[in-house]
PDB file of N, CA and C in Angstrom:
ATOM      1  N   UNK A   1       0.819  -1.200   0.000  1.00  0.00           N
ATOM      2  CA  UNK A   1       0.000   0.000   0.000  1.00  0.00           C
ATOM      3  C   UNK A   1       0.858   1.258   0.000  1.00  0.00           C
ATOM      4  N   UNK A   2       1.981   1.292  -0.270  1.00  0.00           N
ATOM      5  CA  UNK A   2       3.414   1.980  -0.848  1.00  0.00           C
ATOM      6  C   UNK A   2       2.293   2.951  -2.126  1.00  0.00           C
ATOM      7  N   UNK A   3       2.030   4.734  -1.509  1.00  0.00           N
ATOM      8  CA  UNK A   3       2.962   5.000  -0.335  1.00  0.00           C
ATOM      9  C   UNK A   3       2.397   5.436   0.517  1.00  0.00           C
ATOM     10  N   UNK A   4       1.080   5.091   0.519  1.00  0.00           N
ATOM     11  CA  UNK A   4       0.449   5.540   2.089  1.00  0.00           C
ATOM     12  C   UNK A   4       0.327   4.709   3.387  1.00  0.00           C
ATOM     13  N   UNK A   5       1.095   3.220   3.174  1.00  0.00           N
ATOM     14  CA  UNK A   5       1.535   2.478   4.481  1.00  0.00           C
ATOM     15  C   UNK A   5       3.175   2.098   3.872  1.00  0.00           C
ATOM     16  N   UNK A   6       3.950   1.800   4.536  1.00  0.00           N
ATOM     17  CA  UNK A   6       5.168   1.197   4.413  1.00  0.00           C
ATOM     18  C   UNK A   6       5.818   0.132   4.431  1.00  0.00           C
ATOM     19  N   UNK A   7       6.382  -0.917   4.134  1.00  0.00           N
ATOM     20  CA  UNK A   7       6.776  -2.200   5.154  1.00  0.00           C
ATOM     21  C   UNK A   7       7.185  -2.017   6.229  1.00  0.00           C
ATOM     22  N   UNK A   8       6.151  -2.400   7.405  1.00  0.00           N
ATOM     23  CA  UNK A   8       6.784  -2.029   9.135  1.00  0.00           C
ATOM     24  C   UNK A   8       5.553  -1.742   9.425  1.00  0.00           C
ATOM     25  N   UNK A   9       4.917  -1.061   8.856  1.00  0.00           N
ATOM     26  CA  UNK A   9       4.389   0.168   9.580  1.00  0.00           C
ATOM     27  C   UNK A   9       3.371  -0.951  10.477  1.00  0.00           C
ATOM     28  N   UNK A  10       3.032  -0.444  11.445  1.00  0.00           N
ATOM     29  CA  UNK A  10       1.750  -1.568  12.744  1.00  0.00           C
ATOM     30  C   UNK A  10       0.726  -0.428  12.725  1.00  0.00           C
ATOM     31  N   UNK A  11      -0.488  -1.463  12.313  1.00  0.00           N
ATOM     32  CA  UNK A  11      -1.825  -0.866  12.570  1.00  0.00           C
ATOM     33  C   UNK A  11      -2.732  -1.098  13.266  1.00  0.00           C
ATOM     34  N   UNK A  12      -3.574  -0.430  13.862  1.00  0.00           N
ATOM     35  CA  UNK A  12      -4.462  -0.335  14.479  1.00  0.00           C
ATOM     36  C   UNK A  12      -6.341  -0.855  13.428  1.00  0.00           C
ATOM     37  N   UNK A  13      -6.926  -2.191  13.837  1.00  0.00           N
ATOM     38  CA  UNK A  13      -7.471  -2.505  12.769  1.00  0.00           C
ATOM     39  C   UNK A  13      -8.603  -2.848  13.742  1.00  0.00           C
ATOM     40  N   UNK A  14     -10.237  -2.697  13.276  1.00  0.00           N
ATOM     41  CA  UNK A  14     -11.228  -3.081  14.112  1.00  0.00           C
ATOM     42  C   UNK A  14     -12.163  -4.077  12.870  1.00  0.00           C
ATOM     43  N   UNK A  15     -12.722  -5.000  13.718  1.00  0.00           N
ATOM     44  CA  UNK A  15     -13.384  -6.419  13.203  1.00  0.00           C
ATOM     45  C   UNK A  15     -14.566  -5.880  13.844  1.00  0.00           C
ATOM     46  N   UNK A  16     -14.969  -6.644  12.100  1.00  0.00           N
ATOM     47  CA  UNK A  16     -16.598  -6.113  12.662  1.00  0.00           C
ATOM     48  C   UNK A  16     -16.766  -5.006  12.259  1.00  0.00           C
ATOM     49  N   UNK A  17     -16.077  -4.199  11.976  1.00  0.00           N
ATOM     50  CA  UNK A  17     -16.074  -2.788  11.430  1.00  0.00           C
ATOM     51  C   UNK A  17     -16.902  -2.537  10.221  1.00  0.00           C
ATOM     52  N   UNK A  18     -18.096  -1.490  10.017  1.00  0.00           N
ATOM     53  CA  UNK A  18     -19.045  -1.906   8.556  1.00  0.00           C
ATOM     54  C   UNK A  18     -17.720  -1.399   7.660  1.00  0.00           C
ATOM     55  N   UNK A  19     -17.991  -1.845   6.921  1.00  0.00           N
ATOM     56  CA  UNK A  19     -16.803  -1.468   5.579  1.00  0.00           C
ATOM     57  C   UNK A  19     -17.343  -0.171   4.482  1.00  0.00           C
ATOM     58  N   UNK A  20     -16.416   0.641   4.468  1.00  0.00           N
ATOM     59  CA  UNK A  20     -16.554   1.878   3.913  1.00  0.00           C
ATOM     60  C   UNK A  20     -16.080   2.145   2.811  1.00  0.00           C
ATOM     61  N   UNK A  21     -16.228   2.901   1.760  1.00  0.00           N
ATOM     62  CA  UNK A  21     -15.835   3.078   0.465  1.00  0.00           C
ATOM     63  C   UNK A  21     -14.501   3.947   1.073  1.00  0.00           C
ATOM     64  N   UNK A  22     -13.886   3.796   0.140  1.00  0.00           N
ATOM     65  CA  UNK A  22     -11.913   4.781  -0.080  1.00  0.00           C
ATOM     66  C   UNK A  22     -11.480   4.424   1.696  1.00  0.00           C
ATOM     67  N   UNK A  23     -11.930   3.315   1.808  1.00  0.00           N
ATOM     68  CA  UNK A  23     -11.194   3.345   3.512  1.00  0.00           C
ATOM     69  C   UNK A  23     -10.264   2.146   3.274  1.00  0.00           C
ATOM     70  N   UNK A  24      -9.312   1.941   4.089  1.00  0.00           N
ATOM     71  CA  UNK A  24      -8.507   0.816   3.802  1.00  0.00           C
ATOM     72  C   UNK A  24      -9.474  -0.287   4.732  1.00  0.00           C
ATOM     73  N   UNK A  25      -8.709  -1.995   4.192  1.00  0.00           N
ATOM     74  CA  UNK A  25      -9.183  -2.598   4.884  1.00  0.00           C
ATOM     75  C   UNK A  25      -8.354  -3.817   5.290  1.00  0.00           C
ATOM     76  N   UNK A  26      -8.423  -4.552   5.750  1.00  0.00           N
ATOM     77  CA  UNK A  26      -7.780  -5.751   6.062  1.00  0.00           C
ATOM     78  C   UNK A  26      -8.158  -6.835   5.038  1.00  0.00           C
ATOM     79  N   UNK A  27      -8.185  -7.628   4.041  1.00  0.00           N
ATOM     80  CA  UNK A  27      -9.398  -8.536   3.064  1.00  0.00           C
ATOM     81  C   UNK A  27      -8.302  -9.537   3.173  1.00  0.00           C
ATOM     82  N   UNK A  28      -8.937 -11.080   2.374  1.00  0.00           N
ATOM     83  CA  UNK A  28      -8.312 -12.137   2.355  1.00  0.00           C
ATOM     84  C   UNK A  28      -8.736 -12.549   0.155  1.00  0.00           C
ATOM     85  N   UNK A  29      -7.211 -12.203   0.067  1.00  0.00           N
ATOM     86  CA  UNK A  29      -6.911 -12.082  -1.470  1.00  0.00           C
ATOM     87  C   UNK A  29      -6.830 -13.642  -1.916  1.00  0.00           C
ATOM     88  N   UNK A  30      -7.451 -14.047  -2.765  1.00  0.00           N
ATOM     89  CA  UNK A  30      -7.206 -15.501  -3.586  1.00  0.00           C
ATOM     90  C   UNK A  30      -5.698 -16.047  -3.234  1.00  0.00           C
ATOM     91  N   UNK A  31      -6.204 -17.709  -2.680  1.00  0.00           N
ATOM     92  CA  UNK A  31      -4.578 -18.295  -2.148  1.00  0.00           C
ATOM     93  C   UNK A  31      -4.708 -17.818  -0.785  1.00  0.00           C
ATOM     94  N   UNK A  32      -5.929 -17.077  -0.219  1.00  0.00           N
ATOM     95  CA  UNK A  32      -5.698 -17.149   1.627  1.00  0.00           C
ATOM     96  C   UNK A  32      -4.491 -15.690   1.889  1.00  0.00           C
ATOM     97  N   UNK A  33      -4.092 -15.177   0.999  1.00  0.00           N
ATOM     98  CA  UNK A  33      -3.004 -14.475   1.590  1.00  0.00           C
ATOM     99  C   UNK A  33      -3.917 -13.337   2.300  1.00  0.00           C
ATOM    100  N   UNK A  34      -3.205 -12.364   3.297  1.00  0.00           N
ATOM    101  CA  UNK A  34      -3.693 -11.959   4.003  1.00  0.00           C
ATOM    102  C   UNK A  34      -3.456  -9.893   3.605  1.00  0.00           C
ATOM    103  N   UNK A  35      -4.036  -8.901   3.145  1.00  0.00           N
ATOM    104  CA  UNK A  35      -3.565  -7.616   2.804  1.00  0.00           C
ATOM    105  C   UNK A  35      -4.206  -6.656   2.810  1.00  0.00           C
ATOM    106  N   UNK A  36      -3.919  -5.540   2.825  1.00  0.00           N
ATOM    107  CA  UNK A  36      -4.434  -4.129   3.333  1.00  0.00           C
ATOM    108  C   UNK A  36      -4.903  -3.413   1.613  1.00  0.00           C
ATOM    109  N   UNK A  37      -6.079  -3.201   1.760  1.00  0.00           N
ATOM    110  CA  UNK A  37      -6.736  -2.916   0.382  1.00  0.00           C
ATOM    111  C   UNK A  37      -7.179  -1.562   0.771  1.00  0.00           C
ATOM    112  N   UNK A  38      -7.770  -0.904  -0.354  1.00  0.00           N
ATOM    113  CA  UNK A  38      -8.470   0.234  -0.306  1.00  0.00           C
ATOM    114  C   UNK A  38      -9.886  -0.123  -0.542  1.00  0.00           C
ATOM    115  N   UNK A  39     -10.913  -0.276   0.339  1.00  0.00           N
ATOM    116  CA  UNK A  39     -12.127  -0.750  -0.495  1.00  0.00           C
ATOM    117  C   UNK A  39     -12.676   0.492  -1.754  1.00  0.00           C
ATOM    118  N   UNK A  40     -12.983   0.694  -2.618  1.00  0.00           N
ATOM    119  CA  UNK A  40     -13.347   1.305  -3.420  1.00  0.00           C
ATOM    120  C   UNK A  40     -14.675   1.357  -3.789  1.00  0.00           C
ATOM    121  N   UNK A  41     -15.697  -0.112  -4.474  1.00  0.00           N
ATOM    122  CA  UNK A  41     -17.049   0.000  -3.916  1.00  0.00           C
ATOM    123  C   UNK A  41     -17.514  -1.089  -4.488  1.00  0.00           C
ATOM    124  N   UNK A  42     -18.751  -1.099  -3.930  1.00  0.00           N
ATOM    125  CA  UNK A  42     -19.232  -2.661  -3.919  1.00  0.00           C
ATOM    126  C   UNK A  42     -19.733  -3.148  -5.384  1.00  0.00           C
ATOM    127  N   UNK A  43     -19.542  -4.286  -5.242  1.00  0.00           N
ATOM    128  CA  UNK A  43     -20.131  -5.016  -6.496  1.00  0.00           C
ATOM    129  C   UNK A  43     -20.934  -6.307  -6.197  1.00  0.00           C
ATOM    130  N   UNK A  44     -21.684  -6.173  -6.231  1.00  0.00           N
ATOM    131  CA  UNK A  44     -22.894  -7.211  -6.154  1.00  0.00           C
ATOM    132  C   UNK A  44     -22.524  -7.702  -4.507  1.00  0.00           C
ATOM    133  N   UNK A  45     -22.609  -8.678  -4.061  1.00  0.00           N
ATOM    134  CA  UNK A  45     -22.135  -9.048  -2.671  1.00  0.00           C
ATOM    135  C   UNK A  45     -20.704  -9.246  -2.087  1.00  0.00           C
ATOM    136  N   UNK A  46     -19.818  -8.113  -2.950  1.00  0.00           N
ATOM    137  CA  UNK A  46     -18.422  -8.168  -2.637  1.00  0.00           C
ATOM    138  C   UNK A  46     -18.092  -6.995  -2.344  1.00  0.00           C
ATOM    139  N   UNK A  47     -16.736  -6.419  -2.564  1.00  0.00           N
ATOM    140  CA  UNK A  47     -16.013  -5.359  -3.020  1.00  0.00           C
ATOM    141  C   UNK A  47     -15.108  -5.138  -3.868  1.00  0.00           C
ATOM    142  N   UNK A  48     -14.758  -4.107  -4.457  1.00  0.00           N
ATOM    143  CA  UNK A  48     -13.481  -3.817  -5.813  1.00  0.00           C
ATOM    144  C   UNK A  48     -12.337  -3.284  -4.769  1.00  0.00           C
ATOM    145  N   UNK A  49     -11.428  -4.240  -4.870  1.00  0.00           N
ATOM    146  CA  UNK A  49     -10.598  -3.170  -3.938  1.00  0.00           C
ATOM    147  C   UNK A  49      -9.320  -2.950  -5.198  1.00  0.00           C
ATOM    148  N   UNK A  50      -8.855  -1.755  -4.588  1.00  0.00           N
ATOM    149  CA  UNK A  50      -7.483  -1.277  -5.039  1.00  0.00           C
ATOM    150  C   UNK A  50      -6.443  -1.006  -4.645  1.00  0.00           C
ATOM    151  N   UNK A  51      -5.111  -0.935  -5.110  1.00  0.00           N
ATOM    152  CA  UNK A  51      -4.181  -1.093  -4.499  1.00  0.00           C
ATOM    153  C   UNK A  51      -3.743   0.745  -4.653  1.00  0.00           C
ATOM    154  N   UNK A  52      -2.633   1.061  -3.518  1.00  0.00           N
ATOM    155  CA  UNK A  52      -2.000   2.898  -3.912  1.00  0.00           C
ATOM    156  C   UNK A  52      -1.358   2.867  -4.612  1.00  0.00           C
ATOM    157  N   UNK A  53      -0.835   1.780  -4.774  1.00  0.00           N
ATOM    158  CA  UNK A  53       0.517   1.983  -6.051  1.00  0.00           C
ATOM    159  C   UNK A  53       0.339   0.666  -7.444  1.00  0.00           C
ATOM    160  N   UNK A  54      -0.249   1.879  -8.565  1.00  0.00           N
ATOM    161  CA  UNK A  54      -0.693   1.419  -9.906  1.00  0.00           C
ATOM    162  C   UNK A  54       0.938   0.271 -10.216  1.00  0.00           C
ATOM    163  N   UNK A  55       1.617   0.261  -9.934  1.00  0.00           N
ATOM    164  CA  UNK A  55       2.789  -0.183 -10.680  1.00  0.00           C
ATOM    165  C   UNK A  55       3.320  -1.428  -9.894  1.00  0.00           C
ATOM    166  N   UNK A  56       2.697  -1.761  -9.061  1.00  0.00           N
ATOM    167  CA  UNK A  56       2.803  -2.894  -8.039  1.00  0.00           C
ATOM    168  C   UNK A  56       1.777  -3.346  -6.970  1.00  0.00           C
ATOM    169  N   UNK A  57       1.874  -4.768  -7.161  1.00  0.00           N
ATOM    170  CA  UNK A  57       0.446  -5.592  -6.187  1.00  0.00           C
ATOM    171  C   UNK A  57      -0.053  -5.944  -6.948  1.00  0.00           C
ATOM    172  N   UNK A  58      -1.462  -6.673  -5.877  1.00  0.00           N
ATOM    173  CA  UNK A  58      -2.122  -7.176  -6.393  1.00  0.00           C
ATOM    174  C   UNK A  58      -3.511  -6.439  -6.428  1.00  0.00           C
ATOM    175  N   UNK A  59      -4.452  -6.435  -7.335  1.00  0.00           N
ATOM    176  CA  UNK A  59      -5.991  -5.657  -6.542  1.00  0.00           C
ATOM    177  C   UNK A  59      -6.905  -6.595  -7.429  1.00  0.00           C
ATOM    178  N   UNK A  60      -8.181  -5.877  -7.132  1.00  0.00           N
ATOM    179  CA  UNK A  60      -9.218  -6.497  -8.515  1.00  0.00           C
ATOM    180  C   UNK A  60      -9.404  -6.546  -9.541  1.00  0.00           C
ATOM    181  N   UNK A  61      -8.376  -5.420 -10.203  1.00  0.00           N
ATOM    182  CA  UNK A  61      -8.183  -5.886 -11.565  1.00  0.00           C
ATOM    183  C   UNK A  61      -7.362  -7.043 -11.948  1.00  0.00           C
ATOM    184  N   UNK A  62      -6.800  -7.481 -11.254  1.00  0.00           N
ATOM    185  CA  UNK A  62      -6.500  -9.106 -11.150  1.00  0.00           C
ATOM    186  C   UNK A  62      -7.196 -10.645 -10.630  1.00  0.00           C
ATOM    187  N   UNK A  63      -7.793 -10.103  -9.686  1.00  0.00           N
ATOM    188  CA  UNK A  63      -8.604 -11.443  -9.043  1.00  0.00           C
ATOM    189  C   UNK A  63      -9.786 -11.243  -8.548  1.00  0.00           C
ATOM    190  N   UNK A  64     -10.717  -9.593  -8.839  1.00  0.00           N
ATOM    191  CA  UNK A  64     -11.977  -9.578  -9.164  1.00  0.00           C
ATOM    192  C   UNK A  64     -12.126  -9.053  -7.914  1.00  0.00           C
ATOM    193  N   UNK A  65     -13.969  -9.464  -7.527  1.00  0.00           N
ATOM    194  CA  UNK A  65     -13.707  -8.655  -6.528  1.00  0.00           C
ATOM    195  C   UNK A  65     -13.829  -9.271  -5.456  1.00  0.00           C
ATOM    196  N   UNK A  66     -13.729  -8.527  -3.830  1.00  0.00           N
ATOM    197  CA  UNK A  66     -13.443  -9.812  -2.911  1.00  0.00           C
ATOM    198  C   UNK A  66     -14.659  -9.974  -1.936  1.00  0.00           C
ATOM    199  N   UNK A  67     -14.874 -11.439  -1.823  1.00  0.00           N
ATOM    200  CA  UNK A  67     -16.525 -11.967  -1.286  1.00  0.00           C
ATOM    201  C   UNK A  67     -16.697 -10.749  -0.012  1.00  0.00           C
ATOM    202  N   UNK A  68     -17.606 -10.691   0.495  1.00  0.00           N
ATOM    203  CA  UNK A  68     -17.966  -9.307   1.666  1.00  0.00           C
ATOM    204  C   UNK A  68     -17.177 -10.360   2.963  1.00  0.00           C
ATOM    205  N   UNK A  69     -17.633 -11.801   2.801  1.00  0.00           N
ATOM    206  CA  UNK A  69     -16.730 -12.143   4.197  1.00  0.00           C
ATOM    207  C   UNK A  69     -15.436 -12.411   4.053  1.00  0.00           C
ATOM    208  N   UNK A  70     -14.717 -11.909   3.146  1.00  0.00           N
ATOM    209  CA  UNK A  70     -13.161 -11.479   3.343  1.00  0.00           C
ATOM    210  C   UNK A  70     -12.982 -10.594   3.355  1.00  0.00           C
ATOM    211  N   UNK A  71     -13.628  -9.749   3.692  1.00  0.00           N
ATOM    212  CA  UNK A  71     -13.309  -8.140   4.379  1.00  0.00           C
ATOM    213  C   UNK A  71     -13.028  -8.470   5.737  1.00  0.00           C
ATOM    214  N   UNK A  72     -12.094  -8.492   6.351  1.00  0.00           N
ATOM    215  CA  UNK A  72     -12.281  -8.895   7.730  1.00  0.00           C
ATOM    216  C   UNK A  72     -11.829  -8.016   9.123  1.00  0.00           C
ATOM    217  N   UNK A  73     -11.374  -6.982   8.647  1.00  0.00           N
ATOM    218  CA  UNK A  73     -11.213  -5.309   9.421  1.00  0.00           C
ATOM    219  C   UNK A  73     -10.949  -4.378   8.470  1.00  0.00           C
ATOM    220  N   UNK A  74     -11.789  -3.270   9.479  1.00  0.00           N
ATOM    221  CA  UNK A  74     -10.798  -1.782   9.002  1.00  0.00           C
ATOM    222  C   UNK A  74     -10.125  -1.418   9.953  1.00  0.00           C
ATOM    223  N   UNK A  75      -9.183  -0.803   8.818  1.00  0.00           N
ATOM    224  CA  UNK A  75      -7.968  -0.043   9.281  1.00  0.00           C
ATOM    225  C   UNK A  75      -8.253   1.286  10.295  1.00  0.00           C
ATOM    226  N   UNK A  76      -8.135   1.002  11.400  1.00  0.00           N
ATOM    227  CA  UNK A  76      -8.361   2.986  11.694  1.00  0.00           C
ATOM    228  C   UNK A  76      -7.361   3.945  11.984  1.00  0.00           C
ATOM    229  N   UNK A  77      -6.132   3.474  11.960  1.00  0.00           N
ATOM    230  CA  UNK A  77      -4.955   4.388  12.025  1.00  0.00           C
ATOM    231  C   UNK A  77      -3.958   3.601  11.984  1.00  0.00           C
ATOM    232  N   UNK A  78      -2.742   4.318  11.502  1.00  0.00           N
ATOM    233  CA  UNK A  78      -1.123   3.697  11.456  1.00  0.00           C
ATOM    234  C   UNK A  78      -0.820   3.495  13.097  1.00  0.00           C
ATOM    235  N   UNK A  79      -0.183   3.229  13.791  1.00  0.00           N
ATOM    236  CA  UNK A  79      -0.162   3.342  15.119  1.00  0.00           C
ATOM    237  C   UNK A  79       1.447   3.243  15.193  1.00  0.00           C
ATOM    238  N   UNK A  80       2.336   2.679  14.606  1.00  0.00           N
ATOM    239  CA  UNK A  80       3.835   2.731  14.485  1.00  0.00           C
ATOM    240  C   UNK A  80       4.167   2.853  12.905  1.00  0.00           C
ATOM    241  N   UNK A  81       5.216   3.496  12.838  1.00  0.00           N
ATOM    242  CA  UNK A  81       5.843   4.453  13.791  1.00  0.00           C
ATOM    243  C   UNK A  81       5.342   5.868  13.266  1.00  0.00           C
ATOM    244  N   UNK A  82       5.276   6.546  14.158  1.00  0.00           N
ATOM    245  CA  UNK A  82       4.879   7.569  14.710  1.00  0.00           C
ATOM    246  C   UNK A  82       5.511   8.790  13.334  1.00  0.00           C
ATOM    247  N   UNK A  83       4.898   9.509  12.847  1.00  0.00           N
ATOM    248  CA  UNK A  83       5.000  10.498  11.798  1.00  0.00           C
ATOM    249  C   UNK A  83       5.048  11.576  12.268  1.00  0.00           C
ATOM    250  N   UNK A  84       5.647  12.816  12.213  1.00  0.00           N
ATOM    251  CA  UNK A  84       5.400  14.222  12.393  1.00  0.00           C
ATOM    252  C   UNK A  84       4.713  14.862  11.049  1.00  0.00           C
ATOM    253  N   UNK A  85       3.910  15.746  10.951  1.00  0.00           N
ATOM    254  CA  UNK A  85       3.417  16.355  10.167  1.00  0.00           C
ATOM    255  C   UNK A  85       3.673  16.855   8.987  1.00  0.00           C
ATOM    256  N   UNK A  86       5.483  16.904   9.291  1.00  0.00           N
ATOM    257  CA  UNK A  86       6.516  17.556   7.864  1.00  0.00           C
ATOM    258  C   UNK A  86       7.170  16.191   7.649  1.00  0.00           C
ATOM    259  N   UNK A  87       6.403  15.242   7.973  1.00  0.00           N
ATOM    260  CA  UNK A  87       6.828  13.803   6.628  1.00  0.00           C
ATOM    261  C   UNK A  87       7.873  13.002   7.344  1.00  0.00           C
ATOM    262  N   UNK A  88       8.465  13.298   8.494  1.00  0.00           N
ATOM    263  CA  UNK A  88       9.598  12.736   8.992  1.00  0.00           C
ATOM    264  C   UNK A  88       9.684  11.786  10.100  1.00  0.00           C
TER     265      UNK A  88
END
């Protein structure tokens, strides 16, 4: 999700959470793997998710869209490490 999460970064994620359009989420991608999506919006009893960076990953324009019970949290904040305001 390069570049609005990082490798490292620890989040803060709630289950059970209703799932929201342009919010990130926690989903379970074809093959069980486990990743932080952007939900974008629903399609029939799923979601389209997308990835931040067009030039790498995986999203639904590859493996469609993902069933509603593999949405399995949202994201509600980065929680490590800690950002200051001027990016640093």
């Amino acid at each position: 999700m390069e570049p609005t999460l990082a490798h490292g970064d620890r989040l803060l994620v709630r289950h059970g959470a209703q799932p929201r359009e342009h919010q990130l989420a926690v989903v379970v991608l074809p093959g069980g793997v486990l990743a932080v999506k952007r939900l974008s919006h629903r399609v029939g009893t799923g979601w389209w998710v997308q990835r931040d960076n067009p030039v790498e990953g995986v999203d639904s324009r590859t493996v469609g869209a993902v069933p509603e019970a593999d949405v399995r949290a949202m994201v509600v904040r980065r929680v490590w490490p800690v950002r200051r305001r001027d990016g640093h």
